[in-house]
Protein backbone atom coordinates (compact mmCIF):
# COMPACT_ATOMS: atom_id res chain seq x y z
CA UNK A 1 -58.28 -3.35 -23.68
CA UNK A 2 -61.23 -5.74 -24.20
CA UNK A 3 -61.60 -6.40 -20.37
CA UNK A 4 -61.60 -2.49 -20.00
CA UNK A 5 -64.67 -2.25 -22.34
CA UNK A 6 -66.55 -4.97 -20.85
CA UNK A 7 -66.05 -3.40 -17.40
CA UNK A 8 -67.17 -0.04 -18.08
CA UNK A 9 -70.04 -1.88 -20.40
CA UNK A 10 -71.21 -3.73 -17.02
CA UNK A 11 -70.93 -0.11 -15.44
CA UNK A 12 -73.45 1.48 -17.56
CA UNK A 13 -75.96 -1.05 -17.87
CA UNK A 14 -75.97 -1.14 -14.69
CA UNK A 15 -76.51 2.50 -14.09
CA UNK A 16 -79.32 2.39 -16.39
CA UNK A 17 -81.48 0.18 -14.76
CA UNK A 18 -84.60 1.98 -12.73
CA UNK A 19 -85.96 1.27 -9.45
CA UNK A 20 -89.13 0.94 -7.83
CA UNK A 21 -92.47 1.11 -9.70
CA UNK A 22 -93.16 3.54 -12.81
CA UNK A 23 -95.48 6.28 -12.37
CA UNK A 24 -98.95 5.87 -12.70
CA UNK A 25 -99.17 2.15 -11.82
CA UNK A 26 -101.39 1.42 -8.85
CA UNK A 27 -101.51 -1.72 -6.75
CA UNK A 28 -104.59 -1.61 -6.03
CA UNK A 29 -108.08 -0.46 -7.21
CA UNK A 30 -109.70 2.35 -5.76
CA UNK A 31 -111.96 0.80 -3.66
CA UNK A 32 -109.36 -1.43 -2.49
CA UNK A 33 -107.50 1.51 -1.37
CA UNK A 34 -110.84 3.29 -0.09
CA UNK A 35 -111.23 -0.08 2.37
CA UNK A 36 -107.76 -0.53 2.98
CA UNK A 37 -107.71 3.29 4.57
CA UNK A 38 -111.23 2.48 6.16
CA UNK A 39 -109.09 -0.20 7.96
CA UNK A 40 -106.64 2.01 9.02
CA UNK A 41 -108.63 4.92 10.24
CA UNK A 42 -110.63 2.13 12.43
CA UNK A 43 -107.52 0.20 13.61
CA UNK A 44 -106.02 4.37 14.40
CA UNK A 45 -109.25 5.37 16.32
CA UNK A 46 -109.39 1.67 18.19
CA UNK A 47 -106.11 2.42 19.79
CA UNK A 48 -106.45 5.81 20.53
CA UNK A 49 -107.14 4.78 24.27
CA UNK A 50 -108.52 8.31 24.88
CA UNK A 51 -111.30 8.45 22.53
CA UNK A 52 -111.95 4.63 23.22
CA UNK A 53 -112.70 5.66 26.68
CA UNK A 54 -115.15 9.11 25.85
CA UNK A 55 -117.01 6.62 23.57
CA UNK A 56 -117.34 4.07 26.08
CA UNK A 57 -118.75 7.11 28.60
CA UNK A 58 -121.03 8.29 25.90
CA UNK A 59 -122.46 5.06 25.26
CA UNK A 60 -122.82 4.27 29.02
CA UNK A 61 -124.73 7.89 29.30
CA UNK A 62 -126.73 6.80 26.16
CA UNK A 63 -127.77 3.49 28.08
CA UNK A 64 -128.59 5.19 31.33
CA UNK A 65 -130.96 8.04 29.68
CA UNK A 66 -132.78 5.32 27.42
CA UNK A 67 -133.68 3.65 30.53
């Protein structure tokens, strides 16, 4: 009887116990997140080969007309 108990005991507390973070907590600050997505949108557009390429043509056009 007692090892019954203390089996569905274990059972329970297990089942009770939460994962991942609670609501409402944040990692990091705002502005970390603000830079951290700055980051991301300029790693993104850096390997984007096709825009890499119209940029590089713009800037060589750019070049050309200043001179």
């Amino acid at each position: 009887m007692m090892e019954e108990s203390t089996q569905t005991n274990n059972i329970i507390e297990k089942s009770k116990k939460k994962k991942g973070r609670p609501k409402g907590t944040a990692i990091f600050t705002e502005e970390e997140a603000k830079e951290r997505a700055r980051q991301r949108a300029r790693i993104h557009y850096a390997l984007n080969y096709e825009k890499e390429r119209e940029r590089k043509r713009m800037e060589y056009h750019a070049k050309k007309n200043i001179v």
